[in-house]
PDB file of N, CA and C in Angstrom:
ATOM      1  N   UNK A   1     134.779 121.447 211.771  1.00  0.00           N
ATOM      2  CA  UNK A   1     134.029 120.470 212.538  1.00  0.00           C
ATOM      3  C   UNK A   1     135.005 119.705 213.428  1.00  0.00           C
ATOM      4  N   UNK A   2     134.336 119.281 214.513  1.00  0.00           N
ATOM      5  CA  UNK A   2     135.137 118.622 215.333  1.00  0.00           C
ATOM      6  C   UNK A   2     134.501 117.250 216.128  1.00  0.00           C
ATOM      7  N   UNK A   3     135.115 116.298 216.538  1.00  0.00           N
ATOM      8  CA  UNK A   3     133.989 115.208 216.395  1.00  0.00           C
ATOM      9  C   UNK A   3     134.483 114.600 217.991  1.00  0.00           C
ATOM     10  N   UNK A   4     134.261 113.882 218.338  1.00  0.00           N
ATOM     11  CA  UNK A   4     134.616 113.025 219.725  1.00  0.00           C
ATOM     12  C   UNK A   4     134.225 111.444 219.582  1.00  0.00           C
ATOM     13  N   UNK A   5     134.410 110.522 220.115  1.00  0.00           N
ATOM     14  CA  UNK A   5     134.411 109.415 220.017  1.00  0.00           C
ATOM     15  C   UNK A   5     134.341 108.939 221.710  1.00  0.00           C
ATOM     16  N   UNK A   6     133.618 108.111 221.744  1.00  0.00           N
ATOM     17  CA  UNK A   6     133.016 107.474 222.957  1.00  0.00           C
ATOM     18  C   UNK A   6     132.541 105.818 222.719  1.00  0.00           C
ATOM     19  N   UNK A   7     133.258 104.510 223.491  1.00  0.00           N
ATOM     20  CA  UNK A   7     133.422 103.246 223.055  1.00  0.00           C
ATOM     21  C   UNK A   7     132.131 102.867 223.668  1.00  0.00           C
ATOM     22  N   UNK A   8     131.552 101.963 223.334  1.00  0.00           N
ATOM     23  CA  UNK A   8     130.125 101.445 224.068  1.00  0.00           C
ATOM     24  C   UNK A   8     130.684  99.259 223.539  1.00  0.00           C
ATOM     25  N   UNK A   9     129.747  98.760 224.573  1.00  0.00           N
ATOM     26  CA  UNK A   9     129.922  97.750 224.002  1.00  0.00           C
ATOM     27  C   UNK A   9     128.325  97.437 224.466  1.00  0.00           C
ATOM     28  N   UNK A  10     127.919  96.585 223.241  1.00  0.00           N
ATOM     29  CA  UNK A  10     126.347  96.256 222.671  1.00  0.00           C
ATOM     30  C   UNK A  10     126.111  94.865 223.019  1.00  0.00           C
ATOM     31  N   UNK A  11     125.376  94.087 223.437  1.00  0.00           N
ATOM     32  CA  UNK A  11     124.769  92.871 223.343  1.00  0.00           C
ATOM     33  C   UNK A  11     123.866  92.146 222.905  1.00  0.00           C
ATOM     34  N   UNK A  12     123.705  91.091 222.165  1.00  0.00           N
ATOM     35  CA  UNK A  12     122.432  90.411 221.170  1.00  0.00           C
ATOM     36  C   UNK A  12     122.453  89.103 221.895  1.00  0.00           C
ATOM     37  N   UNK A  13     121.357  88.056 221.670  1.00  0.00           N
ATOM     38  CA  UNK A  13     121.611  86.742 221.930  1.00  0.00           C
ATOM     39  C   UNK A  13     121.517  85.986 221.010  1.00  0.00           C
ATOM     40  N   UNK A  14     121.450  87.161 219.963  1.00  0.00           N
ATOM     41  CA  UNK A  14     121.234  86.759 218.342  1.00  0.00           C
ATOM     42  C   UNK A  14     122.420  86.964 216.907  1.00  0.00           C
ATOM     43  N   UNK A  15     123.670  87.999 217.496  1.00  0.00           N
ATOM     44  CA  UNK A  15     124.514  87.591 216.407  1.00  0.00           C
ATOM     45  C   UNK A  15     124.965  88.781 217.074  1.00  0.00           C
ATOM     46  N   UNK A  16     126.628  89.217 216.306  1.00  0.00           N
ATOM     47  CA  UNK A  16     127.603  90.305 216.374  1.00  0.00           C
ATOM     48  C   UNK A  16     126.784  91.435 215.519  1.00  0.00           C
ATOM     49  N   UNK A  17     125.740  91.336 214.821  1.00  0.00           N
ATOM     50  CA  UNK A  17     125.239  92.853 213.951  1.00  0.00           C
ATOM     51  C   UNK A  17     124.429  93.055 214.867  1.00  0.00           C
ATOM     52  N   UNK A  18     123.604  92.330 215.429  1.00  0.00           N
ATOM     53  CA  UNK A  18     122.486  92.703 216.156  1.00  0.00           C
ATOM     54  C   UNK A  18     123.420  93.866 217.970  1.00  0.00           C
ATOM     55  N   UNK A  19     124.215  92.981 217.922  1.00  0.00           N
ATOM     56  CA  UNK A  19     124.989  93.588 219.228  1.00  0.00           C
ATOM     57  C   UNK A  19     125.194  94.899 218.659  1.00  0.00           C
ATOM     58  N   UNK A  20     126.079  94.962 217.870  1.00  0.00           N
ATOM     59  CA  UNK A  20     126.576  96.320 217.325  1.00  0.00           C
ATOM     60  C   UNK A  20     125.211  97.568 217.370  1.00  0.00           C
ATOM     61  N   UNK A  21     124.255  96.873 216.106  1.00  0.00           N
ATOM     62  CA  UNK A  21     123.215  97.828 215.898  1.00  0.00           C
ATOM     63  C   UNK A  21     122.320  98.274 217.218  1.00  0.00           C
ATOM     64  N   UNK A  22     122.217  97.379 218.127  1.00  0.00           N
ATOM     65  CA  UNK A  22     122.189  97.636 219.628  1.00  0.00           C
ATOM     66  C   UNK A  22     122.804  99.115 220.276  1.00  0.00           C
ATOM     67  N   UNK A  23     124.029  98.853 220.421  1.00  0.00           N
ATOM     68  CA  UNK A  23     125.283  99.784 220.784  1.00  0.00           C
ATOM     69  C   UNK A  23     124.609 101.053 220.207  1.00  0.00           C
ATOM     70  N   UNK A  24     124.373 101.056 218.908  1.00  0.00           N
ATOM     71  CA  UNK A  24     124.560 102.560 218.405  1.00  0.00           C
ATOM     72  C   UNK A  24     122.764 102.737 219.169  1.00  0.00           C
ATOM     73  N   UNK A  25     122.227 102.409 218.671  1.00  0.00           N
ATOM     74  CA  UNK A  25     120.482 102.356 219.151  1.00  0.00           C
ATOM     75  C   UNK A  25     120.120 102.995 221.048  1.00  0.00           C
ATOM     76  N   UNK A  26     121.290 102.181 221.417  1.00  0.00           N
ATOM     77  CA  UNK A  26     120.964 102.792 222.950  1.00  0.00           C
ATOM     78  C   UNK A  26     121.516 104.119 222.919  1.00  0.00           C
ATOM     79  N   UNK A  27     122.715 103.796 222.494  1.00  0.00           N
ATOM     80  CA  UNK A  27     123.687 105.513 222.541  1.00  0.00           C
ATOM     81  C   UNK A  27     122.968 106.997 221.789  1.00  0.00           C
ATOM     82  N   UNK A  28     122.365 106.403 220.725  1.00  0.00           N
ATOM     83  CA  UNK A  28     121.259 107.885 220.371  1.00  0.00           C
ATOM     84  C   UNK A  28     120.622 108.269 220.858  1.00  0.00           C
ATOM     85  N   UNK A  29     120.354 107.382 222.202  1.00  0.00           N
ATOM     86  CA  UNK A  29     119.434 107.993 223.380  1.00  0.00           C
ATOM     87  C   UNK A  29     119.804 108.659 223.770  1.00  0.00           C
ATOM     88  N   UNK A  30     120.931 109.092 224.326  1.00  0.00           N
ATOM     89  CA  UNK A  30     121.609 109.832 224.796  1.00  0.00           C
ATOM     90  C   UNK A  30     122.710 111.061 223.997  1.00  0.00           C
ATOM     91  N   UNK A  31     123.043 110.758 223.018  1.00  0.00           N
ATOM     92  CA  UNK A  31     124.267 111.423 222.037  1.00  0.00           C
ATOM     93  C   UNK A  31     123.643 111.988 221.183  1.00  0.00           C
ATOM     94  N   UNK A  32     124.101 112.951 220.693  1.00  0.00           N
ATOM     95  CA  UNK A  32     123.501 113.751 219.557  1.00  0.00           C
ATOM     96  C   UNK A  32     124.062 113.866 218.504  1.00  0.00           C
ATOM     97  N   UNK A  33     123.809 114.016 217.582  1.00  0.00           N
ATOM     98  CA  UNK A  33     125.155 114.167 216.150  1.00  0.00           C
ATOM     99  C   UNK A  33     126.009 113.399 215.829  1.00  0.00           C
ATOM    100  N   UNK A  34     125.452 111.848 216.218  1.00  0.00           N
ATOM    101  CA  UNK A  34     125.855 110.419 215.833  1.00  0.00           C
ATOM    102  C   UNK A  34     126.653 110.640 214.463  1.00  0.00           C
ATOM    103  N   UNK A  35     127.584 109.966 213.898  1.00  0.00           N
ATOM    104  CA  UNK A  35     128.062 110.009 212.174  1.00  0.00           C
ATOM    105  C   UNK A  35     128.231 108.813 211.954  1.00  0.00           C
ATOM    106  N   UNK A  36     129.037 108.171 212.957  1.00  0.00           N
ATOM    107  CA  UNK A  36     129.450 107.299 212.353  1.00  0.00           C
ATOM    108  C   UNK A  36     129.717 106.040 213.257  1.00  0.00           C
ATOM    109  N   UNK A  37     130.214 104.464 213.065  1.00  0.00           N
ATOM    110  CA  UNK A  37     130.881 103.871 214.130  1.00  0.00           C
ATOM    111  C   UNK A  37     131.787 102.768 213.360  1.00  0.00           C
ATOM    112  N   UNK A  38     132.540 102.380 214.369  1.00  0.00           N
ATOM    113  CA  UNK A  38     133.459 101.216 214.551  1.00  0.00           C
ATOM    114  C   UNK A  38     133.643 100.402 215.210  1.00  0.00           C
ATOM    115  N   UNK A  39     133.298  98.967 214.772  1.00  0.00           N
ATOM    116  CA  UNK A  39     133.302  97.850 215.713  1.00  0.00           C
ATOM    117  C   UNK A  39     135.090  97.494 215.632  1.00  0.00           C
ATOM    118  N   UNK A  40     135.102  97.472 217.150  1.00  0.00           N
ATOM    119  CA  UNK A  40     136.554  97.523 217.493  1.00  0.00           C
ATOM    120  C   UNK A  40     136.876  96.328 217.982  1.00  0.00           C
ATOM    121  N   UNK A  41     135.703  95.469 218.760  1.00  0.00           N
ATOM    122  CA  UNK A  41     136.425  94.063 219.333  1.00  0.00           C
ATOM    123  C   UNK A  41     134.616  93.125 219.104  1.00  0.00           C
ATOM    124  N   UNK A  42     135.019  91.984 219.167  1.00  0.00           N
ATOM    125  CA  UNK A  42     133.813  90.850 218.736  1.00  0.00           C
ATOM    126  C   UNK A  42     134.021  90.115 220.266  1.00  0.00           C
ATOM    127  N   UNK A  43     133.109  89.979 220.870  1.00  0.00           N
ATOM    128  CA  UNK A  43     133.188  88.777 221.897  1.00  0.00           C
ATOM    129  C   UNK A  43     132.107  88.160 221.942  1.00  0.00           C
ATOM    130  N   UNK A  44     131.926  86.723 222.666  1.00  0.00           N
ATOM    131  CA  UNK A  44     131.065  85.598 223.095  1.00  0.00           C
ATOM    132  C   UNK A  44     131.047  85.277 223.899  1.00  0.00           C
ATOM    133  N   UNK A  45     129.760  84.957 224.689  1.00  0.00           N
ATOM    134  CA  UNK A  45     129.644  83.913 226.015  1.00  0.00           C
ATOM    135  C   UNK A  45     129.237  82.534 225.764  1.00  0.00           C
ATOM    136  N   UNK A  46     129.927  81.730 226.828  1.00  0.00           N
ATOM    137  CA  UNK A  46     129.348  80.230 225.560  1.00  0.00           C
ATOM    138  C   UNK A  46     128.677  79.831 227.442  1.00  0.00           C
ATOM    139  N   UNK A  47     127.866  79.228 227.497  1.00  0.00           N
ATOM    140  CA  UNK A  47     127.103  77.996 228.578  1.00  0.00           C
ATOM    141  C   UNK A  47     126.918  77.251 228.368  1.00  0.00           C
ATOM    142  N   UNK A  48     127.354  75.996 228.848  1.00  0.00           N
ATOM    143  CA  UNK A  48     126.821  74.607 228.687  1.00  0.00           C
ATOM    144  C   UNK A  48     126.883  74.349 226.941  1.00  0.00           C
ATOM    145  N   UNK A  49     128.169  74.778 226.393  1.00  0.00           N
ATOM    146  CA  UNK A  49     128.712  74.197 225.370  1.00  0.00           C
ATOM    147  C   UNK A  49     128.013  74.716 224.425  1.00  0.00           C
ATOM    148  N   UNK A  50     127.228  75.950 224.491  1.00  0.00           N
ATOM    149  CA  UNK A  50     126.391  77.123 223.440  1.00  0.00           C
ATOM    150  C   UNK A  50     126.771  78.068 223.621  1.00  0.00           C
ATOM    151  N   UNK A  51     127.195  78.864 222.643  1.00  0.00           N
ATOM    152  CA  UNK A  51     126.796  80.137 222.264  1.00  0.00           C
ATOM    153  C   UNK A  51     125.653  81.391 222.976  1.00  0.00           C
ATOM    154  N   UNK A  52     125.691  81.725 223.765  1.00  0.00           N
ATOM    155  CA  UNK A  52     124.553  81.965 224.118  1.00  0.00           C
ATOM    156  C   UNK A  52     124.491  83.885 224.247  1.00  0.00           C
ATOM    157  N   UNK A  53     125.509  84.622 224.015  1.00  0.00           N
ATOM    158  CA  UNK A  53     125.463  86.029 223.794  1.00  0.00           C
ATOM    159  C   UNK A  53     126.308  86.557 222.996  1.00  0.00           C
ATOM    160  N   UNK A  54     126.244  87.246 222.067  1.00  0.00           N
ATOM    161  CA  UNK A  54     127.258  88.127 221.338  1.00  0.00           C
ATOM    162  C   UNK A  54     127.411  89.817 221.979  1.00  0.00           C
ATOM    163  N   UNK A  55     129.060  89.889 221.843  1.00  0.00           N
ATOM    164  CA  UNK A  55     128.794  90.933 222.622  1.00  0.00           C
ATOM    165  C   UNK A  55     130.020  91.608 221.760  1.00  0.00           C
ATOM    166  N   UNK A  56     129.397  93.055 221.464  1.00  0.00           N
ATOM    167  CA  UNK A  56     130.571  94.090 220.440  1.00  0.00           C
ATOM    168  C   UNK A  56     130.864  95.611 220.581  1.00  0.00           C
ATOM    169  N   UNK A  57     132.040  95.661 221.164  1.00  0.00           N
ATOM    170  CA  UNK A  57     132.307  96.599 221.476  1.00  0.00           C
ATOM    171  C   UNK A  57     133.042  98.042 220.120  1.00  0.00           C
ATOM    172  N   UNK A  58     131.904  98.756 220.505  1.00  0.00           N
ATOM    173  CA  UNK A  58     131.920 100.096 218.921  1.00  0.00           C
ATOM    174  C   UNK A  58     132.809 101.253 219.748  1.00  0.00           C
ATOM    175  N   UNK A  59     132.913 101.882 218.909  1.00  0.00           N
ATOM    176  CA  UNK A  59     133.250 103.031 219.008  1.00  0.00           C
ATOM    177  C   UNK A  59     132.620 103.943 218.018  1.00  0.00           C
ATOM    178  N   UNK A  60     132.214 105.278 218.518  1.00  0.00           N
ATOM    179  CA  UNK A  60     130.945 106.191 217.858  1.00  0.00           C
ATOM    180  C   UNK A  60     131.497 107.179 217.723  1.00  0.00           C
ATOM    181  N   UNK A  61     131.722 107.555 216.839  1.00  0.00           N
ATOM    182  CA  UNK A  61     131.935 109.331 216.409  1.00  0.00           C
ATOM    183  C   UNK A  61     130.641 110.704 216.126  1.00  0.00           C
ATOM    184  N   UNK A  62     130.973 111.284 217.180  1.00  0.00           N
ATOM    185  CA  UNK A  62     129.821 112.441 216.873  1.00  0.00           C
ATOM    186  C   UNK A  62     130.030 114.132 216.446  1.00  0.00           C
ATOM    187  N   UNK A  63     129.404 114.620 215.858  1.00  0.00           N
ATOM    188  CA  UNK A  63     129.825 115.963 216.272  1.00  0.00           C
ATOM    189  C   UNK A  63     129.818 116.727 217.446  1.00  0.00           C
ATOM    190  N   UNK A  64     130.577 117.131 217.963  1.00  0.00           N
ATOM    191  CA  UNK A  64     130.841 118.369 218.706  1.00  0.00           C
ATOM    192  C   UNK A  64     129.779 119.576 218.105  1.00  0.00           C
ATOM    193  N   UNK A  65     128.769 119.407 219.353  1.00  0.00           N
ATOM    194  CA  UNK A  65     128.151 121.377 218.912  1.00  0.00           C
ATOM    195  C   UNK A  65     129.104 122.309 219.308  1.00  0.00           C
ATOM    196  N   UNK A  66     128.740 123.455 218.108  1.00  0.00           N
ATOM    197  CA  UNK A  66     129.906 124.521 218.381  1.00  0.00           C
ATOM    198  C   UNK A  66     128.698 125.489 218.625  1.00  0.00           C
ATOM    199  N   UNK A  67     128.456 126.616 219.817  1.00  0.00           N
ATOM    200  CA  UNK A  67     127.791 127.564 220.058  1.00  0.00           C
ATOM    201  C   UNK A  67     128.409 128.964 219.757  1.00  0.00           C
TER     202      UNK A  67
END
């Protein structure tokens, strides 16, 4: 087996899991043979002295189809 990895970064206005679980959610739209992921970096936007986006950048491991 052979796998590839491709970084996405996810956004919530509701927490760092929600961003993440985001990330992988859009990317199965597109990717096939999802396994696994890794949240690699945590970020925030703050406005007017709030919190106002979480934003988390994954990294996704998939299989490689072999034909």
């Amino acid at each position: 087996m052979v796998q590839k990895v491709t970084e996405v970064v996810g956004t919530s206005p509701t927490g760092f899991a929600a961003a993440s679980k985001n990330a992988v959610e859009v990317a199965a739209k597109t990717v096939r043979n999802l396994r696994w992921f890794r949240v690699v970096e945590l970020e925030g936007q703050i406005k007017e002295q709030k919190v106002t986006e979480y934003k988390a950048t994954v990294k996704i491991y998939f299989d490689i189809e072999e034909h």
